[in-house]
PDB file of N, CA and C in Angstrom:
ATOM      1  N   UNK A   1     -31.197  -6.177 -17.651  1.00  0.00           N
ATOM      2  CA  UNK A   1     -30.354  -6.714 -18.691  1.00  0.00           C
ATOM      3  C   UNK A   1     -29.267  -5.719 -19.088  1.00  0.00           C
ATOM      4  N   UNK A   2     -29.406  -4.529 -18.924  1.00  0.00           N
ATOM      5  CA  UNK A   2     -28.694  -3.116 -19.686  1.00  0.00           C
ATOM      6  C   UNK A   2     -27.202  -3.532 -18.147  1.00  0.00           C
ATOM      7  N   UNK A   3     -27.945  -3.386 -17.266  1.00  0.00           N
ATOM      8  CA  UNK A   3     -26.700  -3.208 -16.032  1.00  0.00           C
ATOM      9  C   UNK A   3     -25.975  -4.331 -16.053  1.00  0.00           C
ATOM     10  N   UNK A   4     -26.299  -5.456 -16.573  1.00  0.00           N
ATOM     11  CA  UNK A   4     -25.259  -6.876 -16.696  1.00  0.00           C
ATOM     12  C   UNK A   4     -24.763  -6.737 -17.496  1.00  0.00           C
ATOM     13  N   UNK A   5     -25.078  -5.883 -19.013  1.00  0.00           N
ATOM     14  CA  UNK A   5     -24.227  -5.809 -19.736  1.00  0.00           C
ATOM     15  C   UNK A   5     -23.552  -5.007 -19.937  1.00  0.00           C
ATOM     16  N   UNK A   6     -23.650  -3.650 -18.559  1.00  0.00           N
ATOM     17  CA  UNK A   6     -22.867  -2.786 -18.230  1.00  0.00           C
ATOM     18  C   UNK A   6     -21.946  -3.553 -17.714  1.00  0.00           C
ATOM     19  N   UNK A   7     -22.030  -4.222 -16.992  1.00  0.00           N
ATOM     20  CA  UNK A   7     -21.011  -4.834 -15.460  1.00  0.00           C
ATOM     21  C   UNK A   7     -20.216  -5.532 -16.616  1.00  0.00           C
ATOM     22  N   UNK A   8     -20.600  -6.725 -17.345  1.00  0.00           N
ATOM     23  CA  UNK A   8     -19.365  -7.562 -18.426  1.00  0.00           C
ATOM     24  C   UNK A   8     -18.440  -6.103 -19.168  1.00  0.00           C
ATOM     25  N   UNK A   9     -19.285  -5.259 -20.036  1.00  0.00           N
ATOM     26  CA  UNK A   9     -18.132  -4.416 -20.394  1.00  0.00           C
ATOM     27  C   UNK A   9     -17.480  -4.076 -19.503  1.00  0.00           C
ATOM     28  N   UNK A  10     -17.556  -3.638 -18.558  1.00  0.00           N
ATOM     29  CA  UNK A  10     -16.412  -2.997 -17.372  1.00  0.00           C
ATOM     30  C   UNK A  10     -15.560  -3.894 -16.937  1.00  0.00           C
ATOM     31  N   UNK A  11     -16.204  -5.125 -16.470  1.00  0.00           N
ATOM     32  CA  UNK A  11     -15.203  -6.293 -16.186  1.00  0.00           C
ATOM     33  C   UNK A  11     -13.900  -6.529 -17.433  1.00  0.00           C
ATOM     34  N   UNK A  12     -14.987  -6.689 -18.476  1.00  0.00           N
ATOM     35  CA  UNK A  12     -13.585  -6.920 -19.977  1.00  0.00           C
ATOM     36  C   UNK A  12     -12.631  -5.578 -19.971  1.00  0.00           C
ATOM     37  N   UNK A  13     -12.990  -4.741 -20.053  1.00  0.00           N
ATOM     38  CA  UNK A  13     -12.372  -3.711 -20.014  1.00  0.00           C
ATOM     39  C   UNK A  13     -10.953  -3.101 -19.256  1.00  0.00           C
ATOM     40  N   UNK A  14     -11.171  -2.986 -17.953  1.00  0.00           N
ATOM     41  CA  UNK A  14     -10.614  -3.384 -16.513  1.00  0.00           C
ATOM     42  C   UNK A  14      -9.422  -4.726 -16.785  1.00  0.00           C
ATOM     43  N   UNK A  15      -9.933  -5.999 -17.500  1.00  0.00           N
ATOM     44  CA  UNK A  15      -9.173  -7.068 -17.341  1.00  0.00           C
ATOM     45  C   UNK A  15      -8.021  -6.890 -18.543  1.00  0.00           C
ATOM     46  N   UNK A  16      -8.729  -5.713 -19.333  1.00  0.00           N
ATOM     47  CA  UNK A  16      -7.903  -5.682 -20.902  1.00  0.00           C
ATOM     48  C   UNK A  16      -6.701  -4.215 -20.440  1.00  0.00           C
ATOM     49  N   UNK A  17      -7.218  -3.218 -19.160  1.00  0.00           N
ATOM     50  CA  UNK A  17      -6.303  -2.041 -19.118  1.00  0.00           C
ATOM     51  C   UNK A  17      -5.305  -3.119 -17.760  1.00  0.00           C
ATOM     52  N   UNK A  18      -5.184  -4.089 -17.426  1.00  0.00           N
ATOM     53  CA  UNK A  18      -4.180  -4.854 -16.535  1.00  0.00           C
ATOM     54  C   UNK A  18      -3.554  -5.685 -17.291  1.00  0.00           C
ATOM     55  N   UNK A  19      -3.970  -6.530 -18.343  1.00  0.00           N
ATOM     56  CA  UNK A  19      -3.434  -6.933 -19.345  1.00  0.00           C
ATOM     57  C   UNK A  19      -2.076  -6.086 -19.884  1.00  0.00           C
ATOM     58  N   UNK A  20      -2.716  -5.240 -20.321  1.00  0.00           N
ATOM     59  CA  UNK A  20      -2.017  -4.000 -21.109  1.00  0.00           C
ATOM     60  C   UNK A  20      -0.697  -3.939 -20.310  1.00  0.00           C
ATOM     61  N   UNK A  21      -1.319  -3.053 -19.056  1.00  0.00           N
ATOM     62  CA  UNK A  21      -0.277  -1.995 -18.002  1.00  0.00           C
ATOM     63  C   UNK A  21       0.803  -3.292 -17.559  1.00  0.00           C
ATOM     64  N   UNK A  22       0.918  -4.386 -17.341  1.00  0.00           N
ATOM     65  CA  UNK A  22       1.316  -5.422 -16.891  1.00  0.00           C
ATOM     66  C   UNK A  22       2.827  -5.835 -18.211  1.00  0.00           C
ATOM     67  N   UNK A  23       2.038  -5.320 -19.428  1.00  0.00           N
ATOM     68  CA  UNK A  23       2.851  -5.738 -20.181  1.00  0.00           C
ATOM     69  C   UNK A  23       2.644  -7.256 -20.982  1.00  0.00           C
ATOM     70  N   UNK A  24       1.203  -7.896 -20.900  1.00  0.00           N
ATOM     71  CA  UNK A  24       0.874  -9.301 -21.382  1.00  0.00           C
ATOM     72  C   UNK A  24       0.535  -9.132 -22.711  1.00  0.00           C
ATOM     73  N   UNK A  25       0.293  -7.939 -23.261  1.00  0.00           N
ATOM     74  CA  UNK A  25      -0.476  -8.017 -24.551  1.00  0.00           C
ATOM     75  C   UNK A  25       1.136  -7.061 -25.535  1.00  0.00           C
ATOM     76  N   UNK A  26       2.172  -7.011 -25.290  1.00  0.00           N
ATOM     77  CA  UNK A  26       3.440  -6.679 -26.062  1.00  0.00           C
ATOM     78  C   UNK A  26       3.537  -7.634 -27.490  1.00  0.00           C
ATOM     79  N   UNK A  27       3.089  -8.720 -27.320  1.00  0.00           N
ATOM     80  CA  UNK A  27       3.067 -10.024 -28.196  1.00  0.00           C
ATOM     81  C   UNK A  27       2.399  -9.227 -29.512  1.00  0.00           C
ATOM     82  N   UNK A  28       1.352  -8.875 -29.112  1.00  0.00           N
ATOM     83  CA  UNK A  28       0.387  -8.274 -29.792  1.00  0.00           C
ATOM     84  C   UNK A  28       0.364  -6.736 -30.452  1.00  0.00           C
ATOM     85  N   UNK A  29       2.001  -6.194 -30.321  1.00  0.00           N
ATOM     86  CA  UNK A  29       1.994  -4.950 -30.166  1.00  0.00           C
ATOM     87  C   UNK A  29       1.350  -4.082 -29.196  1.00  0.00           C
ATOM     88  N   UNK A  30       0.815  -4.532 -28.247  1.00  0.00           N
ATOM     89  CA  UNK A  30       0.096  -3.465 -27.205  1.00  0.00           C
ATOM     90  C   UNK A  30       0.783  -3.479 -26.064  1.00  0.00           C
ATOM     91  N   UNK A  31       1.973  -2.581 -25.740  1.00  0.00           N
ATOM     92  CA  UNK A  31       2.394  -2.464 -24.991  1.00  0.00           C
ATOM     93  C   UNK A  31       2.491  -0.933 -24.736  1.00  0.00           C
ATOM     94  N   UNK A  32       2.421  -0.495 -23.044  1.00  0.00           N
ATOM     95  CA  UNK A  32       2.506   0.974 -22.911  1.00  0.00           C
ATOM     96  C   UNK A  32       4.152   1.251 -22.981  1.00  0.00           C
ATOM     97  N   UNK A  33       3.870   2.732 -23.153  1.00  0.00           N
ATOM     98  CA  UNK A  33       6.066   3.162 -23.938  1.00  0.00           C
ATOM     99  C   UNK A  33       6.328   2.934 -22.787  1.00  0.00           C
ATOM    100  N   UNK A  34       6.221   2.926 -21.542  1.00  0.00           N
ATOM    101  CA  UNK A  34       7.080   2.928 -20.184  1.00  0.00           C
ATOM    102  C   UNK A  34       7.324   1.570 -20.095  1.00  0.00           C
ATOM    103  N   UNK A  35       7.010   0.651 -20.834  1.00  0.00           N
ATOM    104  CA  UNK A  35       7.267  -0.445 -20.362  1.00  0.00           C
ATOM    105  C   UNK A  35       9.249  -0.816 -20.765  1.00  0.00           C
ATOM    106  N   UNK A  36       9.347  -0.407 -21.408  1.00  0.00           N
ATOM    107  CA  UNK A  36      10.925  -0.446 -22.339  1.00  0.00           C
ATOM    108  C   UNK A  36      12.073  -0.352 -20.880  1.00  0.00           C
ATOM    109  N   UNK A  37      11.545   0.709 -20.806  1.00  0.00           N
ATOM    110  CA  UNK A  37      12.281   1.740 -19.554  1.00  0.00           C
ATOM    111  C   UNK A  37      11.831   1.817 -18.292  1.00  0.00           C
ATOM    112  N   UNK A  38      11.626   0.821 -17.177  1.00  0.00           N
ATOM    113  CA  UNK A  38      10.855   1.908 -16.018  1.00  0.00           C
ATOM    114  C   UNK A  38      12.035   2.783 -15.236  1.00  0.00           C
ATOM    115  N   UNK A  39      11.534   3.247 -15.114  1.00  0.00           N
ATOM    116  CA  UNK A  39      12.839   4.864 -14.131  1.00  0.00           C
ATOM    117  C   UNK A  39      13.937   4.030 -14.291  1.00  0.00           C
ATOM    118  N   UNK A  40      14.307   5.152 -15.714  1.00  0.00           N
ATOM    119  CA  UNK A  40      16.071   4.807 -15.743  1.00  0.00           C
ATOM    120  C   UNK A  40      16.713   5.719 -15.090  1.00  0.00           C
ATOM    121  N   UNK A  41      16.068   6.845 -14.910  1.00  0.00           N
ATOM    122  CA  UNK A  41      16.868   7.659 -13.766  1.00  0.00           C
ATOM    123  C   UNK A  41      17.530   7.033 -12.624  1.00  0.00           C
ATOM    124  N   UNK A  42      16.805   6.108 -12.392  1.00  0.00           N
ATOM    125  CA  UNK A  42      17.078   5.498 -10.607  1.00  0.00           C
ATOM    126  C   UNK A  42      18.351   4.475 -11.505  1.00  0.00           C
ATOM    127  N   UNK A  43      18.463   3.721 -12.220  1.00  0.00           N
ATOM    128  CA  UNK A  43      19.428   2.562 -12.926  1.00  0.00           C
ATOM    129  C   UNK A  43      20.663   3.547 -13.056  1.00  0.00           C
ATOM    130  N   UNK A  44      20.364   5.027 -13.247  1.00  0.00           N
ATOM    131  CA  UNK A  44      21.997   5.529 -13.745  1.00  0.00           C
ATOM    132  C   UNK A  44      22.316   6.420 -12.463  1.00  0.00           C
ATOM    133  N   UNK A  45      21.234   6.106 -11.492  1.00  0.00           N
ATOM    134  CA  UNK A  45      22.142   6.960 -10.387  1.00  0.00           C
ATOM    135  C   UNK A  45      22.928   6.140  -9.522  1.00  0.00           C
ATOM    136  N   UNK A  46      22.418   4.368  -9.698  1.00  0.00           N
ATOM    137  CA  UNK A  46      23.209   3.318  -9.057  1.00  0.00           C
ATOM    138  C   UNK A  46      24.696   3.584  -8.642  1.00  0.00           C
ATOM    139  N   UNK A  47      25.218   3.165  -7.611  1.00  0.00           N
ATOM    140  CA  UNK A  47      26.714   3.063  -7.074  1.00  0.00           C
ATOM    141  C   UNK A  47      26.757   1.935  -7.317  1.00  0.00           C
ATOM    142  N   UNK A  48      27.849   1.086  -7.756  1.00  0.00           N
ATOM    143  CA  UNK A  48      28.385  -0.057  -7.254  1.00  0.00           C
ATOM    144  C   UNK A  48      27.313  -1.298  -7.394  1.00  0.00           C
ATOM    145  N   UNK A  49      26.174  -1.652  -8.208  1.00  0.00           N
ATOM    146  CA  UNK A  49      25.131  -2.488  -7.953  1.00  0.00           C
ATOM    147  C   UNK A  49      25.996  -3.715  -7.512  1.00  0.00           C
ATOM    148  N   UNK A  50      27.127  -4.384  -8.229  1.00  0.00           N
ATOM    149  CA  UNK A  50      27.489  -5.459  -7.990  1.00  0.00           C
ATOM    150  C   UNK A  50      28.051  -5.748  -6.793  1.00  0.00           C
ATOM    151  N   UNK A  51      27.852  -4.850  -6.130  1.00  0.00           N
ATOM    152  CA  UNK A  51      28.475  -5.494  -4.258  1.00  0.00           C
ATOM    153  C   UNK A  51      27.674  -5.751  -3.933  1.00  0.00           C
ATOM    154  N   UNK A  52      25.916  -5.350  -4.190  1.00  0.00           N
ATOM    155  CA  UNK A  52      24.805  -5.690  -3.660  1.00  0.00           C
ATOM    156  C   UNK A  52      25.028  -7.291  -3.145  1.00  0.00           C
ATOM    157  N   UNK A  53      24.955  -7.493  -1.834  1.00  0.00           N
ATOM    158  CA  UNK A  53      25.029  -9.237  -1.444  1.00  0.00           C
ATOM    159  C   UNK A  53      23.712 -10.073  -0.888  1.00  0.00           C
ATOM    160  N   UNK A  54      23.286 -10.775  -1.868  1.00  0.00           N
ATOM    161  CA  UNK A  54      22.066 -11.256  -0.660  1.00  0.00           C
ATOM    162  C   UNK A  54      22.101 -12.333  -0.168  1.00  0.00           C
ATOM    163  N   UNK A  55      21.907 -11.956   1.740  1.00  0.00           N
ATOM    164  CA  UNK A  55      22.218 -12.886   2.400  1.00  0.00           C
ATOM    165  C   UNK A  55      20.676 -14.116   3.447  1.00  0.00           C
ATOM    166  N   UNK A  56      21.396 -14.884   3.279  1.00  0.00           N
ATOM    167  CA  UNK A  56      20.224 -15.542   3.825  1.00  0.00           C
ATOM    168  C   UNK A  56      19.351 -15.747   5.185  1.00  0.00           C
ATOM    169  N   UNK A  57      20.208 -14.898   6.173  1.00  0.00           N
ATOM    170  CA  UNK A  57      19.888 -14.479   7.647  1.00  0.00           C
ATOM    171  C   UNK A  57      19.335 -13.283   7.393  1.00  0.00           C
ATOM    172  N   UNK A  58      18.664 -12.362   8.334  1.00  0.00           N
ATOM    173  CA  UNK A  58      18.831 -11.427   8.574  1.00  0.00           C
ATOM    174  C   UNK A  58      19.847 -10.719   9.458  1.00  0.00           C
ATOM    175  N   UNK A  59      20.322  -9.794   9.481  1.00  0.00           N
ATOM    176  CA  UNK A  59      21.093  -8.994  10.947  1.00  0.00           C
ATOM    177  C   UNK A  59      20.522  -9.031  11.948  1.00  0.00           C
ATOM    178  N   UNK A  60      21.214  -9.413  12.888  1.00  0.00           N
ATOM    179  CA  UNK A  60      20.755  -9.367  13.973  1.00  0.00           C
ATOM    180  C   UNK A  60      20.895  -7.735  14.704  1.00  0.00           C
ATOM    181  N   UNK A  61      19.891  -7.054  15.174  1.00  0.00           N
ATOM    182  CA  UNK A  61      18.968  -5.941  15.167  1.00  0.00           C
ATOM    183  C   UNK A  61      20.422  -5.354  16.709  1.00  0.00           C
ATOM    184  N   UNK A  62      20.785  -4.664  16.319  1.00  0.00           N
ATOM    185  CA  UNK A  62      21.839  -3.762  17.464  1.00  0.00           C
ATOM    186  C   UNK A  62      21.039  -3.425  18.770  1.00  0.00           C
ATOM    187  N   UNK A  63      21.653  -3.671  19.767  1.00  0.00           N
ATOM    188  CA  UNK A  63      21.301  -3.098  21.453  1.00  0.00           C
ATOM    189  C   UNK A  63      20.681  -1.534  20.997  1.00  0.00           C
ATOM    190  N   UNK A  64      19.891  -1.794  21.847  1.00  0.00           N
ATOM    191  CA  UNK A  64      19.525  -0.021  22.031  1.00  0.00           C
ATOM    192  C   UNK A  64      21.206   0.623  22.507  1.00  0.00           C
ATOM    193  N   UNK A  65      21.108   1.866  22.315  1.00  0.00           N
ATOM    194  CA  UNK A  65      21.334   2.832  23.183  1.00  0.00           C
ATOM    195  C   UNK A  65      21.190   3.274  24.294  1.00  0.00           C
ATOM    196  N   UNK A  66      22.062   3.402  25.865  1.00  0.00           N
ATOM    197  CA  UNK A  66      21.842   3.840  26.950  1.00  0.00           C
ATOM    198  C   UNK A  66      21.307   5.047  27.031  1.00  0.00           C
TER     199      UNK A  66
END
């Protein structure tokens, strides 16, 4: 009985730190601080985002080299 009611706490637990990290429980005030921001470093080292084009083919893959 002790180890099933080991296993449910861990299960709740586990389902409540993905909750969290995910960002579902913000509603609730429980949100982690990284959630605001993830790597703004990488957002302010951007060039040019708006030329980014997405296309609906892929490239077709270049000849080898002789």
């Amino acid at each position: 009985m002790k180890l099933r009611l080991l296993l449910v706490v861990l299960l709740l637990a586990n389902a409540g730190y993905f909750l969290w990290a995910r960002g579902d429980l913000a509603g609730f005030g429980l949100a982690p601080a990284s959630l605001a921001e993830r790597e703004p470093q990488r957002m302010a080292r951007q060039i040019h985002p708006e030329w980014l084009q997405i296309r609906k083919e892929a490239p077709k893959a270049a000849a080898p080299a002789p």
